[in-house]
PDB file of N, CA and C in Angstrom:
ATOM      1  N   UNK A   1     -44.643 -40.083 122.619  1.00  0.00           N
ATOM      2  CA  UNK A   1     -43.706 -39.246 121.874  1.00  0.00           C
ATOM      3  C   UNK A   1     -42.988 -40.100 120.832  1.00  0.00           C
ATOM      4  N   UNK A   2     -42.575 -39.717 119.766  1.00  0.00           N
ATOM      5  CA  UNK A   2     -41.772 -40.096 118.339  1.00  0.00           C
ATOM      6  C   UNK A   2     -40.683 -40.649 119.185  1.00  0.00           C
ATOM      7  N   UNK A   3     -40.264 -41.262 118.424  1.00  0.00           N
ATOM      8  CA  UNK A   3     -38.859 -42.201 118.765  1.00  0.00           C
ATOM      9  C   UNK A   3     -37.869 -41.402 117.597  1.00  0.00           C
ATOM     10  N   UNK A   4     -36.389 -41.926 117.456  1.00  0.00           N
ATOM     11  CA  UNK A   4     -35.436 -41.246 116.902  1.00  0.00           C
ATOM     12  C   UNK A   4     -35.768 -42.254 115.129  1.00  0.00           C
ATOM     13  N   UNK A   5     -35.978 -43.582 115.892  1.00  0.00           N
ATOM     14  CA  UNK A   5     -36.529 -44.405 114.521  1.00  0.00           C
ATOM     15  C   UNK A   5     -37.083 -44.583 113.659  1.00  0.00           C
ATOM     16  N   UNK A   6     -38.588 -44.255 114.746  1.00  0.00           N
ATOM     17  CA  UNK A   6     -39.845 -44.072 113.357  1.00  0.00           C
ATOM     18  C   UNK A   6     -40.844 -42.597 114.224  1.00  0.00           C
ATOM     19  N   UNK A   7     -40.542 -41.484 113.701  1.00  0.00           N
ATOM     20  CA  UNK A   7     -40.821 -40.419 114.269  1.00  0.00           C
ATOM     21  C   UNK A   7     -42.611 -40.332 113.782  1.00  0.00           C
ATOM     22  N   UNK A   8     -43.094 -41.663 113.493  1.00  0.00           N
ATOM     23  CA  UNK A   8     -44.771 -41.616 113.384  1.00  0.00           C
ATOM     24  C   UNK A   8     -44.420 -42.633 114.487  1.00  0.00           C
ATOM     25  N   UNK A   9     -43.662 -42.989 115.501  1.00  0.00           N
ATOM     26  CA  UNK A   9     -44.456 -44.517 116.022  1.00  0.00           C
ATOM     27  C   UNK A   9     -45.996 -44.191 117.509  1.00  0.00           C
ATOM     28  N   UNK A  10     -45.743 -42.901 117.791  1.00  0.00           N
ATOM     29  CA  UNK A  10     -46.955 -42.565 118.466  1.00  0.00           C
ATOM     30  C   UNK A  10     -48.231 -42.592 117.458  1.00  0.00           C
ATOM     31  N   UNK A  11     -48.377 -42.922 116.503  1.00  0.00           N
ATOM     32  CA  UNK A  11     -49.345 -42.950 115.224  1.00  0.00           C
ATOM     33  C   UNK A  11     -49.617 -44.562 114.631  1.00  0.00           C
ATOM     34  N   UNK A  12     -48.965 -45.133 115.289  1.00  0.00           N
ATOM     35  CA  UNK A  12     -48.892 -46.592 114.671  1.00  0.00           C
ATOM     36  C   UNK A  12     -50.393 -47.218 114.540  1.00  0.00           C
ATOM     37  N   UNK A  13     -50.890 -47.535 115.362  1.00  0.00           N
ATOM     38  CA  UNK A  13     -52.429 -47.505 115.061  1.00  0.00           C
ATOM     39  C   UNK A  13     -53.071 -47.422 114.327  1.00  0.00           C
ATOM     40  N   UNK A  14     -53.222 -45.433 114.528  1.00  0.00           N
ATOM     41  CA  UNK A  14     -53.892 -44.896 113.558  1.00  0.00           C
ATOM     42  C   UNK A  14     -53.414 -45.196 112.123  1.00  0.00           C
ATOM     43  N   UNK A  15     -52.516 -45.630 111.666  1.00  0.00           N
ATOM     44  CA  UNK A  15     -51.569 -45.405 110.340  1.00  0.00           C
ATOM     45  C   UNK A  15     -52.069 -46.895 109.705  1.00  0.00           C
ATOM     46  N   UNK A  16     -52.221 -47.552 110.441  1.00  0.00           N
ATOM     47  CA  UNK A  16     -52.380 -48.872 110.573  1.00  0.00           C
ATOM     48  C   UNK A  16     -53.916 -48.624 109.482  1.00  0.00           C
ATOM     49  N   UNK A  17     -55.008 -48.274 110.533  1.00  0.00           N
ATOM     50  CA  UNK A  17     -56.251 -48.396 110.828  1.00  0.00           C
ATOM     51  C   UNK A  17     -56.535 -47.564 109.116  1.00  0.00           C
ATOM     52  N   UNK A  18     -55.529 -46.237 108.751  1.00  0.00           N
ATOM     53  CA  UNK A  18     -56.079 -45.915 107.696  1.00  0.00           C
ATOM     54  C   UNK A  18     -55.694 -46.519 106.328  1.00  0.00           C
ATOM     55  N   UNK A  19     -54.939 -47.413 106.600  1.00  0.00           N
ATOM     56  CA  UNK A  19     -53.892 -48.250 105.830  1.00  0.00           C
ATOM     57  C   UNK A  19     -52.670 -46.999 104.819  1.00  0.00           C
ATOM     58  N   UNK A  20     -52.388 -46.414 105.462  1.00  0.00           N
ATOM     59  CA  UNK A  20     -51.411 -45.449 105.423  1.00  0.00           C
ATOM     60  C   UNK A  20     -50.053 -46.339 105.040  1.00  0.00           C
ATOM     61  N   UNK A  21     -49.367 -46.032 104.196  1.00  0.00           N
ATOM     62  CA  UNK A  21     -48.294 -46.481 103.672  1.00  0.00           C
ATOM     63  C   UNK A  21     -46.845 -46.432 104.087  1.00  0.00           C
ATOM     64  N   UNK A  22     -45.783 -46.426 104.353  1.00  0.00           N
ATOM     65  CA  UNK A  22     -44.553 -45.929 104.876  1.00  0.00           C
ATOM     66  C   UNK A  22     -44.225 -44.928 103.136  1.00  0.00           C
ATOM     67  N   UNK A  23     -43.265 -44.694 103.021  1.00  0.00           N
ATOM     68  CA  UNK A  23     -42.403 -43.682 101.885  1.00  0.00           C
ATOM     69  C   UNK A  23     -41.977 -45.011 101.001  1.00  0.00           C
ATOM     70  N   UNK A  24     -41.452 -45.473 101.673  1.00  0.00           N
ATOM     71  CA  UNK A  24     -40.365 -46.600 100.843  1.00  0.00           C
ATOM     72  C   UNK A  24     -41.602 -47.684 100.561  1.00  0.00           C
ATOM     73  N   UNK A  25     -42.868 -48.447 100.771  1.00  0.00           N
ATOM     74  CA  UNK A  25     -43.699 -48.902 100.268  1.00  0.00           C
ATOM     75  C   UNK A  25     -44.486 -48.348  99.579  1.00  0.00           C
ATOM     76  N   UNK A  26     -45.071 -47.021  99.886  1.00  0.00           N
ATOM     77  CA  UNK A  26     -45.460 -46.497  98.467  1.00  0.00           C
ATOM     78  C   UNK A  26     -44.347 -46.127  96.881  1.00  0.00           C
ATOM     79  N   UNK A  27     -43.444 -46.135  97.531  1.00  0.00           N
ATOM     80  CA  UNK A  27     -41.960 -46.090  96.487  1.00  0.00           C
ATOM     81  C   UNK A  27     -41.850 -47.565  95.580  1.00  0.00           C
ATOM     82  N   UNK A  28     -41.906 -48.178  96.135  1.00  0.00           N
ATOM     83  CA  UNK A  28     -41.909 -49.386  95.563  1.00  0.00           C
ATOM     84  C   UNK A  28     -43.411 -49.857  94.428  1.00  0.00           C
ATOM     85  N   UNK A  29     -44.506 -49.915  95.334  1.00  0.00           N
ATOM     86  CA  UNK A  29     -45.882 -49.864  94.686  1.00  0.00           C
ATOM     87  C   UNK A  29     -46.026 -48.671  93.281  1.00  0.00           C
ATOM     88  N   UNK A  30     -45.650 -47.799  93.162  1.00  0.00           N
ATOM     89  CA  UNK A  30     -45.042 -46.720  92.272  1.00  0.00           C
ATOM     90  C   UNK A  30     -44.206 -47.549  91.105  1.00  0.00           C
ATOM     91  N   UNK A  31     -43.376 -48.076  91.310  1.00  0.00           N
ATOM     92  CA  UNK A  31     -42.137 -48.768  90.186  1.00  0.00           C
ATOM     93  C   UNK A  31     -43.040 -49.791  89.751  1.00  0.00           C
ATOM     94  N   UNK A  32     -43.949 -50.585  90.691  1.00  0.00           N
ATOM     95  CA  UNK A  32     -44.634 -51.604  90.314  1.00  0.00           C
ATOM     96  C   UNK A  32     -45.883 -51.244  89.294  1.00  0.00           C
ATOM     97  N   UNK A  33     -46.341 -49.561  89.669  1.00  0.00           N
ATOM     98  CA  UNK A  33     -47.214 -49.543  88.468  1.00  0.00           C
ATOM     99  C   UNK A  33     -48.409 -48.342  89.191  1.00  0.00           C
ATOM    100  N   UNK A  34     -48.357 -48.463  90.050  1.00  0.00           N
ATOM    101  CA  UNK A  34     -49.681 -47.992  90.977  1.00  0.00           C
ATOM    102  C   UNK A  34     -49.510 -45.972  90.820  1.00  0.00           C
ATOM    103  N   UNK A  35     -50.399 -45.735  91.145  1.00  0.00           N
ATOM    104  CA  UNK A  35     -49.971 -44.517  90.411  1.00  0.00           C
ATOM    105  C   UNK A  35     -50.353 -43.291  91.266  1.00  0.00           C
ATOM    106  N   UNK A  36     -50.919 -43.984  92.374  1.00  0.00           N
ATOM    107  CA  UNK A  36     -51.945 -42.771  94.008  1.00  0.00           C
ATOM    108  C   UNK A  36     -51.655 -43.936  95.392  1.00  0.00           C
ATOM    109  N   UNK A  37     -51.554 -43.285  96.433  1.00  0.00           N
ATOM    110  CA  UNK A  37     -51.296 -43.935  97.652  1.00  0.00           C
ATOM    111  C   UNK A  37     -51.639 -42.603  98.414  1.00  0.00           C
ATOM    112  N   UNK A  38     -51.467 -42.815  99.903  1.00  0.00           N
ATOM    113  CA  UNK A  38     -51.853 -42.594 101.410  1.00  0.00           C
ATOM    114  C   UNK A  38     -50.389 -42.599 102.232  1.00  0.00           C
ATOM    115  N   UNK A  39     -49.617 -41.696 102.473  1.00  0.00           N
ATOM    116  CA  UNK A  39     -48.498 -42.013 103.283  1.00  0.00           C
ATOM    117  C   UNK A  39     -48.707 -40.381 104.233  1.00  0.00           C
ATOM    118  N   UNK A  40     -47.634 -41.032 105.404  1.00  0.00           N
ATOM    119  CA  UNK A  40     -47.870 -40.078 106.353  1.00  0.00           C
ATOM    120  C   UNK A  40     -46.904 -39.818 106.535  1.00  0.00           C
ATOM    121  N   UNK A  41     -46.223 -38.619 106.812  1.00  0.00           N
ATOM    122  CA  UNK A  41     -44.639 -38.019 107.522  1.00  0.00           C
ATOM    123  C   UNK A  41     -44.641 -37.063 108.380  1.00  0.00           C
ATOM    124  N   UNK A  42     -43.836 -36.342 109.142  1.00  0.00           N
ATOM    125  CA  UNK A  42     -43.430 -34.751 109.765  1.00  0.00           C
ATOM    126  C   UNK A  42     -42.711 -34.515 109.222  1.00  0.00           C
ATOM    127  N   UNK A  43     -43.224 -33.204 109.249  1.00  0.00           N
ATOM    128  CA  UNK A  43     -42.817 -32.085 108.101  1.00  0.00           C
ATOM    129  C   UNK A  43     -41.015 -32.149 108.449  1.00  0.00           C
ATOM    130  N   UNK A  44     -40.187 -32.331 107.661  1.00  0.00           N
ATOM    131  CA  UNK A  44     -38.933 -32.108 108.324  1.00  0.00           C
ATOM    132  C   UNK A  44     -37.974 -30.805 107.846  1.00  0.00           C
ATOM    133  N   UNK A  45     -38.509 -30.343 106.597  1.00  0.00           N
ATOM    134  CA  UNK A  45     -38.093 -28.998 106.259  1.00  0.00           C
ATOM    135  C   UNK A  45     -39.221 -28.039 105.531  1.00  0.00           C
ATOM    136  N   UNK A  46     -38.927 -26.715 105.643  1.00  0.00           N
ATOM    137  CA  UNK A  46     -40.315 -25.712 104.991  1.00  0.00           C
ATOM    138  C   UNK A  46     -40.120 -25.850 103.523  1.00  0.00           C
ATOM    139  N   UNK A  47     -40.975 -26.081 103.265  1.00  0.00           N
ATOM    140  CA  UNK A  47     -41.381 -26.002 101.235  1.00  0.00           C
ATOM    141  C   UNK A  47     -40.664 -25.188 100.948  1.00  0.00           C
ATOM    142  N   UNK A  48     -39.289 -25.492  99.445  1.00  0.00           N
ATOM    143  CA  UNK A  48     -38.896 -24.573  99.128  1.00  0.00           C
ATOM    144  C   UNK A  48     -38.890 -25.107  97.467  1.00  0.00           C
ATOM    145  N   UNK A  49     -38.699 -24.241  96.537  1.00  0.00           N
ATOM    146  CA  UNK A  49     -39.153 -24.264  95.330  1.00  0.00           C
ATOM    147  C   UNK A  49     -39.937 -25.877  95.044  1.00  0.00           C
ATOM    148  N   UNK A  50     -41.170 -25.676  95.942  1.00  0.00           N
ATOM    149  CA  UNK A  50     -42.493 -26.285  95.623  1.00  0.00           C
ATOM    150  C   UNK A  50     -41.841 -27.854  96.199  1.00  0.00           C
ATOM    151  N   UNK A  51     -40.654 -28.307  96.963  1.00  0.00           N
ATOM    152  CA  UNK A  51     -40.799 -29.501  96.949  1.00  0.00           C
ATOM    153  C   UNK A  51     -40.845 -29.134  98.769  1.00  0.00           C
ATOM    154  N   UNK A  52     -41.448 -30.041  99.328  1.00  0.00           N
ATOM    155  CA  UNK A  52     -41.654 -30.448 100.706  1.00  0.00           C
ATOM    156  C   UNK A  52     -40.928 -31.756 101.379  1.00  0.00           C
ATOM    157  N   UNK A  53     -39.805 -31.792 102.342  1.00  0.00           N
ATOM    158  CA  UNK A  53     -39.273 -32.899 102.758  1.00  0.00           C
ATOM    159  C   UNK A  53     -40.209 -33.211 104.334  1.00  0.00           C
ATOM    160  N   UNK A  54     -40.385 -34.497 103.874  1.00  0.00           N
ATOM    161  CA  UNK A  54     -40.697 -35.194 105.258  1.00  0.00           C
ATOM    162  C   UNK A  54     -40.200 -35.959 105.764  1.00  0.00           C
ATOM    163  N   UNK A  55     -40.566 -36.690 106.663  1.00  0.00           N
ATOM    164  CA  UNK A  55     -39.508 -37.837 107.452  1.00  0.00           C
ATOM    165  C   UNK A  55     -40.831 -39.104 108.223  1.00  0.00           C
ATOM    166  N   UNK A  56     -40.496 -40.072 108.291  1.00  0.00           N
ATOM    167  CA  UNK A  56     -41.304 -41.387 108.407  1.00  0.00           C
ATOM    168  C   UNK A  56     -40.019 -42.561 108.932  1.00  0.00           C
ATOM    169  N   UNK A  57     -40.666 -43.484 108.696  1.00  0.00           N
ATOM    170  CA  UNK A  57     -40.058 -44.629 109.435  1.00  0.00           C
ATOM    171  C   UNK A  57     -38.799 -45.240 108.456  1.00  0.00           C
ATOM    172  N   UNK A  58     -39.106 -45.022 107.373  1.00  0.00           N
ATOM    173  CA  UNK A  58     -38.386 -44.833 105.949  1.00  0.00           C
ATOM    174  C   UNK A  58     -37.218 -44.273 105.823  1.00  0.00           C
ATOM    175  N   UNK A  59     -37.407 -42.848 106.635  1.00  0.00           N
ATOM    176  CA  UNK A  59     -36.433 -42.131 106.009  1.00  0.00           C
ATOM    177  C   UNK A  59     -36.952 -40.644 105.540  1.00  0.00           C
ATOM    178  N   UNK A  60     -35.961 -40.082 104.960  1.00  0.00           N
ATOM    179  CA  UNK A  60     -36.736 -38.903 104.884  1.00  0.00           C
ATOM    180  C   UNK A  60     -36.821 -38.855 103.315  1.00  0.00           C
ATOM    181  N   UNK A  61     -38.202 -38.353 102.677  1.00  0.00           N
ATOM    182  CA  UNK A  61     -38.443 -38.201 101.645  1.00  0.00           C
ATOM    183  C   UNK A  61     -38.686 -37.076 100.882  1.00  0.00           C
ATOM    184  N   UNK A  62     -39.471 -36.831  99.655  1.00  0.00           N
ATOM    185  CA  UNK A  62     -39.731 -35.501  99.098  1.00  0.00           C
ATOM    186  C   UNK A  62     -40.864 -35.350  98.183  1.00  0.00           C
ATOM    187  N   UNK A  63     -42.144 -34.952  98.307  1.00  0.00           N
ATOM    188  CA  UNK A  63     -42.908 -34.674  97.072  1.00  0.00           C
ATOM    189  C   UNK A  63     -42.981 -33.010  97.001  1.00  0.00           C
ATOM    190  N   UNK A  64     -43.170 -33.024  95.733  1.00  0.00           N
ATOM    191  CA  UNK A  64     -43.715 -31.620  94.422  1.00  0.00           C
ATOM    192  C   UNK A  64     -45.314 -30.889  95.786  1.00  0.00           C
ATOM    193  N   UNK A  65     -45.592 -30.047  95.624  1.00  0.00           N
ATOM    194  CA  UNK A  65     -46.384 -29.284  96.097  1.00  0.00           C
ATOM    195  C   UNK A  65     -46.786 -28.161  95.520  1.00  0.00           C
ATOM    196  N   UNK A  66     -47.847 -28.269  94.514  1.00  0.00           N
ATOM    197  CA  UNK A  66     -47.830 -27.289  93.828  1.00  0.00           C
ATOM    198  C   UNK A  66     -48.119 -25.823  93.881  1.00  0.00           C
ATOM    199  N   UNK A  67     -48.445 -24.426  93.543  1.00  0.00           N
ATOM    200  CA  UNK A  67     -48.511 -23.567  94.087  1.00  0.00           C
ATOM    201  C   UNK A  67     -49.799 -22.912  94.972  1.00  0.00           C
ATOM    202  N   UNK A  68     -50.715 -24.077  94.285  1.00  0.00           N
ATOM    203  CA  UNK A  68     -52.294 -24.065  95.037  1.00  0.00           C
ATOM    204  C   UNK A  68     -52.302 -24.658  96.074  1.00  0.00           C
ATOM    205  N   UNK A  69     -51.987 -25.756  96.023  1.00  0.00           N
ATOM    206  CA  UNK A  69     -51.231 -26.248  97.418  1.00  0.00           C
ATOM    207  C   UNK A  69     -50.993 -26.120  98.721  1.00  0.00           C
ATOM    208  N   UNK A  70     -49.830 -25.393  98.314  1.00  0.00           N
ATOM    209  CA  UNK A  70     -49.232 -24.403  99.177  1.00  0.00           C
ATOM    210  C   UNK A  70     -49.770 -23.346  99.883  1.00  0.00           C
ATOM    211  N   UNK A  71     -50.714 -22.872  99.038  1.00  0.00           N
ATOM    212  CA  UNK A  71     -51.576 -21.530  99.142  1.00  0.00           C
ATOM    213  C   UNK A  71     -52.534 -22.059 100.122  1.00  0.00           C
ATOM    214  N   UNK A  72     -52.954 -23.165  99.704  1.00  0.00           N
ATOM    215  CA  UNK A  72     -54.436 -24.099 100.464  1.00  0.00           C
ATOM    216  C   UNK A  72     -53.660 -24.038 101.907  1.00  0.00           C
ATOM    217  N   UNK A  73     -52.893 -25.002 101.690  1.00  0.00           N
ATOM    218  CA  UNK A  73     -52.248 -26.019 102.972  1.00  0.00           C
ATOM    219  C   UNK A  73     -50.953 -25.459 104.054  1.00  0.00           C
ATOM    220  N   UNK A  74     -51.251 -24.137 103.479  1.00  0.00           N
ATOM    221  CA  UNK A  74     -49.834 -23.371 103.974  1.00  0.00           C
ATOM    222  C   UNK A  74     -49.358 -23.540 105.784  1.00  0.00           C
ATOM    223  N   UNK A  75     -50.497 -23.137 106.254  1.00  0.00           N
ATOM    224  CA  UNK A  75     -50.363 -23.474 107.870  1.00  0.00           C
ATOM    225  C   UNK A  75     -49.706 -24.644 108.027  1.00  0.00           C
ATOM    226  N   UNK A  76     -50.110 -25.620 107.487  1.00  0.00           N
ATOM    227  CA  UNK A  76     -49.688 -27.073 107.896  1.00  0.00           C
ATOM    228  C   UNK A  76     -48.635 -27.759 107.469  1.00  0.00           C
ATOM    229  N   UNK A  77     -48.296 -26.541 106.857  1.00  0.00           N
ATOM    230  CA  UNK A  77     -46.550 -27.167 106.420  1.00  0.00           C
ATOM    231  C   UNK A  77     -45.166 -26.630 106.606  1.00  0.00           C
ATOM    232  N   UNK A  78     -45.323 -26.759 107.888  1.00  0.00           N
ATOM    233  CA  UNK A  78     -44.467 -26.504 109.245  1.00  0.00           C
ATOM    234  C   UNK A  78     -43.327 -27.852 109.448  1.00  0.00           C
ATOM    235  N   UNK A  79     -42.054 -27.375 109.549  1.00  0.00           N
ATOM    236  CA  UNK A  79     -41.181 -28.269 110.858  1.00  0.00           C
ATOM    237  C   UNK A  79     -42.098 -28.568 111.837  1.00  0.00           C
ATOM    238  N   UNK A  80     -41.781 -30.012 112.157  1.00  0.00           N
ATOM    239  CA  UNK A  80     -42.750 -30.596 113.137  1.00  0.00           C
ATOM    240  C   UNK A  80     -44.046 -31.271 113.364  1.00  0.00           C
ATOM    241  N   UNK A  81     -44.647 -30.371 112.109  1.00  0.00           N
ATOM    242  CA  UNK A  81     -45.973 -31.437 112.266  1.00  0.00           C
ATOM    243  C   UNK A  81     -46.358 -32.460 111.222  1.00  0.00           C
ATOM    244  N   UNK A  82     -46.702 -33.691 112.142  1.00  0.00           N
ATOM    245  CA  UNK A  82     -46.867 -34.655 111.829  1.00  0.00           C
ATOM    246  C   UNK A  82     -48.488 -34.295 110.497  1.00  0.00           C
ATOM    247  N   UNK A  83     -48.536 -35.148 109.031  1.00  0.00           N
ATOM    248  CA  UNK A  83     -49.167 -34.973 108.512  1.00  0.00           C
ATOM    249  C   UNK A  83     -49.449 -36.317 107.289  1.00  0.00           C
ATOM    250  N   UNK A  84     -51.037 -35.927 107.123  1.00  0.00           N
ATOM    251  CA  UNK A  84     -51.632 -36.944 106.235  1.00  0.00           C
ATOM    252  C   UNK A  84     -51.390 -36.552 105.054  1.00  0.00           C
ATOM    253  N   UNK A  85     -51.057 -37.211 104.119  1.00  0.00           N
ATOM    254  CA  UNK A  85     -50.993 -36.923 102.360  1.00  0.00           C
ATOM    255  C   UNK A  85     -51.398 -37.947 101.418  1.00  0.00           C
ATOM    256  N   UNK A  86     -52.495 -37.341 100.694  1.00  0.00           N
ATOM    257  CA  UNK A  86     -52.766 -38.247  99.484  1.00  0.00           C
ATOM    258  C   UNK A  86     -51.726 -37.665  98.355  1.00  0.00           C
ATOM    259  N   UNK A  87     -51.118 -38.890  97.783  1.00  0.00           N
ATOM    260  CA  UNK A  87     -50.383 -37.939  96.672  1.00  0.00           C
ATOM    261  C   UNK A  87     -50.530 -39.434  95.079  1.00  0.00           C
ATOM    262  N   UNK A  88     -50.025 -38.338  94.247  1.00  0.00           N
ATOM    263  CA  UNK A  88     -50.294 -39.006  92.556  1.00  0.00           C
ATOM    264  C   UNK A  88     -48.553 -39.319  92.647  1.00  0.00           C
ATOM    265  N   UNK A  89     -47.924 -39.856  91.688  1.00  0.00           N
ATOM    266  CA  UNK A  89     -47.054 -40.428  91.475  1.00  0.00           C
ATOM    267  C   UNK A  89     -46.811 -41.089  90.309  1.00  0.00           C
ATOM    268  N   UNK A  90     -45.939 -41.040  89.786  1.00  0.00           N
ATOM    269  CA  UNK A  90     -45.027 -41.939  88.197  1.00  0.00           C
ATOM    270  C   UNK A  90     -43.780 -42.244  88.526  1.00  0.00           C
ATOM    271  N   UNK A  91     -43.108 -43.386  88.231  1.00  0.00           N
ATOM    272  CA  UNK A  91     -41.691 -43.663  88.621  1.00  0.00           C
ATOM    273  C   UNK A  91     -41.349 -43.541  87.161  1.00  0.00           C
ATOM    274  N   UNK A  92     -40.180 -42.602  87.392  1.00  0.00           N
ATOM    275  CA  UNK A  92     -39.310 -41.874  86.117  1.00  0.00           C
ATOM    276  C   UNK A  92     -37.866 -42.196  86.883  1.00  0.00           C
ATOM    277  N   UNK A  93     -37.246 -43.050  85.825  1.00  0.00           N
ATOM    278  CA  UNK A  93     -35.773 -44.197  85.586  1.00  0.00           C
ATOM    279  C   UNK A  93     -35.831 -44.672  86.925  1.00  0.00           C
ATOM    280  N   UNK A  94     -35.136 -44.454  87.822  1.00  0.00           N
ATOM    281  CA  UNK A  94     -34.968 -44.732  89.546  1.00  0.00           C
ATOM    282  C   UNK A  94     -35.715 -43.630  90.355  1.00  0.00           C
ATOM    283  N   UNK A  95     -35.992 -42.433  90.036  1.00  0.00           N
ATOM    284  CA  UNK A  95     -36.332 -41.455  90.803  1.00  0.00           C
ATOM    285  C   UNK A  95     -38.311 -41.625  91.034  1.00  0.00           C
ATOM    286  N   UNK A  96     -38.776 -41.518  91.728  1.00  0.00           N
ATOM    287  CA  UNK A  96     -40.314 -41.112  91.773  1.00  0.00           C
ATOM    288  C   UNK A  96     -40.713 -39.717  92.276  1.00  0.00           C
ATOM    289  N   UNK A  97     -41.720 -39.674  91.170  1.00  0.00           N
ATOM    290  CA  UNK A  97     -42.219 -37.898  91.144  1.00  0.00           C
ATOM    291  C   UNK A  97     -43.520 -38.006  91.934  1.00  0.00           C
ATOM    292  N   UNK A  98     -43.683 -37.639  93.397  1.00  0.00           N
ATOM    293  CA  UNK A  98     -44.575 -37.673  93.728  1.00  0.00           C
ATOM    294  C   UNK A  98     -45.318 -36.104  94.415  1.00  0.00           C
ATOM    295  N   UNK A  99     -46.342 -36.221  93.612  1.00  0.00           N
ATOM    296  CA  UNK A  99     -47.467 -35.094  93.763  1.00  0.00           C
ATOM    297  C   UNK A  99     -48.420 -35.081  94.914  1.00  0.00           C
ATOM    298  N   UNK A 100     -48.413 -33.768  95.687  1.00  0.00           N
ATOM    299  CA  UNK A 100     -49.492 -33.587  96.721  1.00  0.00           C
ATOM    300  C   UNK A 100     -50.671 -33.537  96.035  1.00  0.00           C
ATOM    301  N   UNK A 101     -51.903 -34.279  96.513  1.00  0.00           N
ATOM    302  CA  UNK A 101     -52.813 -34.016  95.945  1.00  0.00           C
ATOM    303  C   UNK A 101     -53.905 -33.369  97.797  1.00  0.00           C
ATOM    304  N   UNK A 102     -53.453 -34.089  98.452  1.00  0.00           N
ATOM    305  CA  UNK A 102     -54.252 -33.205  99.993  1.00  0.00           C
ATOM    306  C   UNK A 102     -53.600 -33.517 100.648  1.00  0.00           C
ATOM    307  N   UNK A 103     -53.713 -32.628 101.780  1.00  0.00           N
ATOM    308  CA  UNK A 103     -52.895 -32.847 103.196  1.00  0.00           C
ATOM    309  C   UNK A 103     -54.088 -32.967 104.356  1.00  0.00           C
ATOM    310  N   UNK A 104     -53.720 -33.531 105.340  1.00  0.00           N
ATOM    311  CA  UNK A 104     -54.734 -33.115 106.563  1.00  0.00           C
ATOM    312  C   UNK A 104     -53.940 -33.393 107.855  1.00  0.00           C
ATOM    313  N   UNK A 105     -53.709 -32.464 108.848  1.00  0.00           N
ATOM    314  CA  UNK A 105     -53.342 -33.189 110.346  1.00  0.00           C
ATOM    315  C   UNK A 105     -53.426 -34.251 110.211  1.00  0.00           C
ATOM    316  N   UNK A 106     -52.397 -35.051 110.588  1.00  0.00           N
ATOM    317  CA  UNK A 106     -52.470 -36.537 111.147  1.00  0.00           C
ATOM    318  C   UNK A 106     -53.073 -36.430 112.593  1.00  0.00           C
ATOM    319  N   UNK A 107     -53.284 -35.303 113.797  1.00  0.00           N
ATOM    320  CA  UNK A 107     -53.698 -35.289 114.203  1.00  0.00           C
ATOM    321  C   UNK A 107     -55.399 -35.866 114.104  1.00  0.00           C
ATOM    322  N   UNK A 108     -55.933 -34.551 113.195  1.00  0.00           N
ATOM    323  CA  UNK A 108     -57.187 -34.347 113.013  1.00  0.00           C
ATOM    324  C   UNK A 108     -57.849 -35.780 112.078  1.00  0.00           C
ATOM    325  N   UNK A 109     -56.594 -36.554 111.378  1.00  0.00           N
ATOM    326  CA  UNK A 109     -57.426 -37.905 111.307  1.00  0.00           C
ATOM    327  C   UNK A 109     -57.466 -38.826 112.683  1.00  0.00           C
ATOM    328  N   UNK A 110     -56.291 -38.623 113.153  1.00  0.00           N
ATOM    329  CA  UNK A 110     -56.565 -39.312 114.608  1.00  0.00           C
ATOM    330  C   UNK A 110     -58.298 -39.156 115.066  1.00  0.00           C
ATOM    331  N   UNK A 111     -58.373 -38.099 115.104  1.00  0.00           N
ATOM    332  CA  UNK A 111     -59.557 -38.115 116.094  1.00  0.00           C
ATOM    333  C   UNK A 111     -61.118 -38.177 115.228  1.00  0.00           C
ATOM    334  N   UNK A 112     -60.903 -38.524 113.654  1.00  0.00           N
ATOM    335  CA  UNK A 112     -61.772 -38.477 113.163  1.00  0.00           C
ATOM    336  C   UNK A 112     -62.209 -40.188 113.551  1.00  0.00           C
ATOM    337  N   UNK A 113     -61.456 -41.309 113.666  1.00  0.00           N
ATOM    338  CA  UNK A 113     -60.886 -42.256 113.770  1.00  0.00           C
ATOM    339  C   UNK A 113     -61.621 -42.672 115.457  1.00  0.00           C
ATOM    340  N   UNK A 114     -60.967 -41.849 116.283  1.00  0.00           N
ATOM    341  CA  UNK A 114     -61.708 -42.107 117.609  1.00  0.00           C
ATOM    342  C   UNK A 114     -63.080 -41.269 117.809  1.00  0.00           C
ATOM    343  N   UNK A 115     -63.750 -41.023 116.759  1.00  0.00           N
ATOM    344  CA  UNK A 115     -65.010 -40.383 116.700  1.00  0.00           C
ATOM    345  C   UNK A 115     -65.867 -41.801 116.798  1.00  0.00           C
ATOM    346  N   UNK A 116     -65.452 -42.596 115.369  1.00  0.00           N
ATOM    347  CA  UNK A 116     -66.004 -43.738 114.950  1.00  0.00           C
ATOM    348  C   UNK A 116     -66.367 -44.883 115.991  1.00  0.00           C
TER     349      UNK A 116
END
């Protein structure tokens, strides 16, 4: 079970294994220039005008979700569940704009993972 700290640490492994990012290291890699990353969170509030908050070891964060998105990925973007995200990104002054580009269960990579 999640800890109060890092509410992925039952995922550590796996997060590891996919080289999955925390929020605040892809945040940084972003300012540095990089412009796509791999980070994982639970969902910590429901999508509301297109932005999605999650929560990680970091802290809790926020990317854009656009309306296809949403439409696609709707089930899975629930309070509570833990989830995979590829997202695009530009750091604009201090703030970073980061874009869903896919989602998948962090579950369902788990076990793609113990397939291998």
């Amino acid at each position: 079970m999640a800890d109060a700290v890092d509410p992925l640490s039952a995922y550590t492994d796996i997060l590891h294994r996919l080289r999955v990012q925390t929020s605040a290291d892809f945040a940084s890699e972003v300012r540095g220039g990089a412009t796509a990353g791999r980070v994982a969170g639970i969902v910590a509030q429901p999508v509301d005008c297109n932005t999605l908050v999650l929560r990680d070891s970091s802290g809790e964060y926020e990317v854009l979700v656009s309306d296809e998105a949403i439409e696609q990925y709707y089930t899975l973007l629930k309070p509570g569940t833990p989830l995979l995200l590829m997202l695009t990104a530009v750091a604009d002054d201090d703030a970073i704009q980061a874009r869903v580009l896919t989602v998948e269960p962090l579950d369902k990579a788990a076990e793609r993972l113990r397939a291998v």
